[in-house]
Protein backbone atom coordinates (compact mmCIF):
# COMPACT_ATOMS: atom_id res chain seq x y z
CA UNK A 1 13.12 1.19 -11.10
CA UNK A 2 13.03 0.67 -7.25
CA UNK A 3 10.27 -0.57 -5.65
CA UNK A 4 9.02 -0.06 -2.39
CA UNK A 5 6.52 -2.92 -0.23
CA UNK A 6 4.71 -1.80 2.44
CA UNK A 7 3.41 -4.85 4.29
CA UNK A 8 0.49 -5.08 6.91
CA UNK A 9 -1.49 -7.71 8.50
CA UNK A 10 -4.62 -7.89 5.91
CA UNK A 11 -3.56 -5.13 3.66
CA UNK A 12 -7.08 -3.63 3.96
CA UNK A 13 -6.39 -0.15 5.58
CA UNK A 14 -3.11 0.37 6.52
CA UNK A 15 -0.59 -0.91 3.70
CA UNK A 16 -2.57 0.38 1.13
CA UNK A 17 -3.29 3.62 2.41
CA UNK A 18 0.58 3.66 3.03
CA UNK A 19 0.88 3.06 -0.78
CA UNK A 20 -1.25 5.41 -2.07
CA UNK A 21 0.44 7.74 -0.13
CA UNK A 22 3.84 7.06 -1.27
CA UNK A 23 2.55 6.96 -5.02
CA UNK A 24 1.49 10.16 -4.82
CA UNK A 25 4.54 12.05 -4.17
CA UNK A 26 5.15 15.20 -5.95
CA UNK A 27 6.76 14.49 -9.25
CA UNK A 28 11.06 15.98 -8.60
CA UNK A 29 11.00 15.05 -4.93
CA UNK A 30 12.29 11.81 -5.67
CA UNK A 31 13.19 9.43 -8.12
CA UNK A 32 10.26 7.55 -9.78
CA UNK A 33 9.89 4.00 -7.24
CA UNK A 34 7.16 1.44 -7.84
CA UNK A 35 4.95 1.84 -4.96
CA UNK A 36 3.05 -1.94 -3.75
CA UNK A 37 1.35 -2.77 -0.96
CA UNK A 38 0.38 -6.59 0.49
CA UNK A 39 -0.59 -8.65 3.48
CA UNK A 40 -0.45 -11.59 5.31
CA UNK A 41 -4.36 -12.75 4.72
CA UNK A 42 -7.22 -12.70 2.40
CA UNK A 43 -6.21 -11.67 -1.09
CA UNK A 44 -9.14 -10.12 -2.96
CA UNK A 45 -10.44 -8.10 -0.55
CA UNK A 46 -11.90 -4.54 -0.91
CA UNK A 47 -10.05 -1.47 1.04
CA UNK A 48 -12.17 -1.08 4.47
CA UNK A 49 -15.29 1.33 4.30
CA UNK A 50 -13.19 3.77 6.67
CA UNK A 51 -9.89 3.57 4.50
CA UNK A 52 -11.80 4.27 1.50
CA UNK A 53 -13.47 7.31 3.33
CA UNK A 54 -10.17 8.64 4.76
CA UNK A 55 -8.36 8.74 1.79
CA UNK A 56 -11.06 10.18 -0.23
CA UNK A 57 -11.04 13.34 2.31
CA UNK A 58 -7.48 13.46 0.68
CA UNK A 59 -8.09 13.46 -2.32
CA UNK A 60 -6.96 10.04 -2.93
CA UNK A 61 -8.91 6.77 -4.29
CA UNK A 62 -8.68 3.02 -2.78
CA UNK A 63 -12.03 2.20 -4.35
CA UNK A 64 -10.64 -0.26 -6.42
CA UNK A 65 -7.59 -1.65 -4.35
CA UNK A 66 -8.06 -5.63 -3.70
CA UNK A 67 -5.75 -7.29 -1.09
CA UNK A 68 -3.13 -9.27 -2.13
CA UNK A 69 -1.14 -11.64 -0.27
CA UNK A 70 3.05 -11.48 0.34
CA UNK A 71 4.32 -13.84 -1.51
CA UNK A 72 7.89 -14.79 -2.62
CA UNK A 73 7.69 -12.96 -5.67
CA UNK A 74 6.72 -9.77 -3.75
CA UNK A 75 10.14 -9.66 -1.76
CA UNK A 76 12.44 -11.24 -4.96
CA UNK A 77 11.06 -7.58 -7.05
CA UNK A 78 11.10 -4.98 -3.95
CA UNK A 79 14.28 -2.65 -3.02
CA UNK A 80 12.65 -2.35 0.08
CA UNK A 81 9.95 -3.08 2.19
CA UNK A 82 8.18 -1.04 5.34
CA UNK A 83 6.23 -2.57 7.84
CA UNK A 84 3.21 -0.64 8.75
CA UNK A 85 2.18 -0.85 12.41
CA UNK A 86 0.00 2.54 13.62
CA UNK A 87 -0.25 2.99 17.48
CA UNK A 88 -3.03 5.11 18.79
């Protein structure tokens, strides 16, 4: 199975949120692709309040995400990987 990284700076809001996202596609839209999400600092960290809150209005639960850091093993498993970068 594929699997797809999306990668931000402290994967507290914006990676995960990505992921979630992704994960959630409707089942026939695409083939089935393991959906992962990581950062660059602090691993073990909750979502952020606001992420948690946004995605909730959705529908859609990060209560229990925890940061996790890219490491080597992350790229050496994923098909392909998306930065996430959101300008406002």
């Amino acid at each position: 199975m594929p699997t797809l990284l999306f990668v931000c700076t402290g994967n507290l809001c914006r990676s995960p949120m990505a992921a979630t996202v992704a994960s959630h596609v409707p089942a026939g839209r695409t083939e089935a692709v393991n959906v992962i999400s990581a950062g660059l600092l602090r691993p073990g960290e909750p979502a952020t309040d606001e992420a948690v809150k946004v995605m909730g209005r959705r529908g859609l639960d990060l209560s229990t995400h925890r940061s996790r850091r890219v490491g080597e093993a992350s790229f050496r498993h994923q098909t392909g990987s998306t930065p996430v970068r959101w300008s406002m």
